[in-house]
Protein backbone atom coordinates (compact mmCIF):
# COMPACT_ATOMS: atom_id res chain seq x y z
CA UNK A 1 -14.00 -7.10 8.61
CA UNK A 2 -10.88 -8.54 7.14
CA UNK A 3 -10.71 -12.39 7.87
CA UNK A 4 -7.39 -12.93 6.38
CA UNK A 5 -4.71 -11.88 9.19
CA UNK A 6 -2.09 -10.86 7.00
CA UNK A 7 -4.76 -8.56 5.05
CA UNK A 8 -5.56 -6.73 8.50
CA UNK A 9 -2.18 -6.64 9.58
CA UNK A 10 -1.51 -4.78 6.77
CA UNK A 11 -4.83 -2.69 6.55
CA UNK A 12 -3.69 -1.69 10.15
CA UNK A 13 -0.29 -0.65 9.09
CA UNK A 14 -1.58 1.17 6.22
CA UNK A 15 -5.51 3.05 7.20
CA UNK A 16 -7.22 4.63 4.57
CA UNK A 17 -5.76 8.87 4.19
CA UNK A 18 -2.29 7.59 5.98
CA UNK A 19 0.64 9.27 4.13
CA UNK A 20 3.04 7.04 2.60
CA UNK A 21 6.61 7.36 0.31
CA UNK A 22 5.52 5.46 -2.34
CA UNK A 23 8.67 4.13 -4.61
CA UNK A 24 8.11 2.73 -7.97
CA UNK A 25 11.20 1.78 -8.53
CA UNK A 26 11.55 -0.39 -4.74
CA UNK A 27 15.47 0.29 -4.05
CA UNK A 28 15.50 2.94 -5.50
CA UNK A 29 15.66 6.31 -3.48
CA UNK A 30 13.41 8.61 -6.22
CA UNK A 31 9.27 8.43 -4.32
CA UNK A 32 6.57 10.06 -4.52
CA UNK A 33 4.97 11.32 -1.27
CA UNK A 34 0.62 10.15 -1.25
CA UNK A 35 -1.69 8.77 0.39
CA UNK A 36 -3.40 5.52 1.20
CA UNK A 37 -6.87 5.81 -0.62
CA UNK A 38 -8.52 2.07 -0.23
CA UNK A 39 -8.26 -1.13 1.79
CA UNK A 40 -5.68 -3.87 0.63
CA UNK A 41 -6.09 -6.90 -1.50
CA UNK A 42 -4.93 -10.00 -2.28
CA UNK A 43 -3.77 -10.36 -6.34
CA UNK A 44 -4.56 -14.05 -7.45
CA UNK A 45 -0.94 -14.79 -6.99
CA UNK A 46 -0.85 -13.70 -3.31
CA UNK A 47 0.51 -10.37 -3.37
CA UNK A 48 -0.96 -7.99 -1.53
CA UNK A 49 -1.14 -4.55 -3.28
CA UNK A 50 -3.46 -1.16 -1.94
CA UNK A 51 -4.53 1.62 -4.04
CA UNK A 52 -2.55 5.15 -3.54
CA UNK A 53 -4.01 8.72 -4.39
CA UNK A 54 -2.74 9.46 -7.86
CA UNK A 55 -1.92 5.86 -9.12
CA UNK A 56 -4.53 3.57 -11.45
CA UNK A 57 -4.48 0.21 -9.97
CA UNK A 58 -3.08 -1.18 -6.78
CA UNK A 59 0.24 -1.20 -5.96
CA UNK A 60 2.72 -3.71 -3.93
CA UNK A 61 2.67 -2.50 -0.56
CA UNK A 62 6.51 -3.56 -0.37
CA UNK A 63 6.90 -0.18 -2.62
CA UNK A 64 5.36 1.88 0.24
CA UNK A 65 6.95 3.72 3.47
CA UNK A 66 4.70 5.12 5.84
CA UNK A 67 5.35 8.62 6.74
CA UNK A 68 5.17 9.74 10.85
């Protein structure tokens, strides 16, 4: 269980195999359509970030639209 709420808010928002846009470039319209493939984090700095299927690392969940 996540006990930080803005962790499961966002581990709500974005489950594990959920589809998502993911845009490397964030305002940018050029994505890449993936999926969610861990639980978020938080970076030391605060940011949250979440691993995708075919990325190394985490990335900023602010570069991610979920997909209906």
């Amino acid at each position: 269980m996540i006990s930080d709420p803005e962790l499961a808010e966002t581990a709500r928002r974005f489950p594990i195999d959920q589809r998502v846009r993911y845009f490397p470039i964030a305002g940018e319209i050029d994505h890449v359509v993936t999926a969610i493939r861990s639980e978020p984090w938080r970076l030391g700095h605060g940011q949250i970030v979440i691993k995708i299927v075919g990325r190394a690392g985490g990335v900023h969940v602010g570069h991610l639209e979920l997909i209906p």
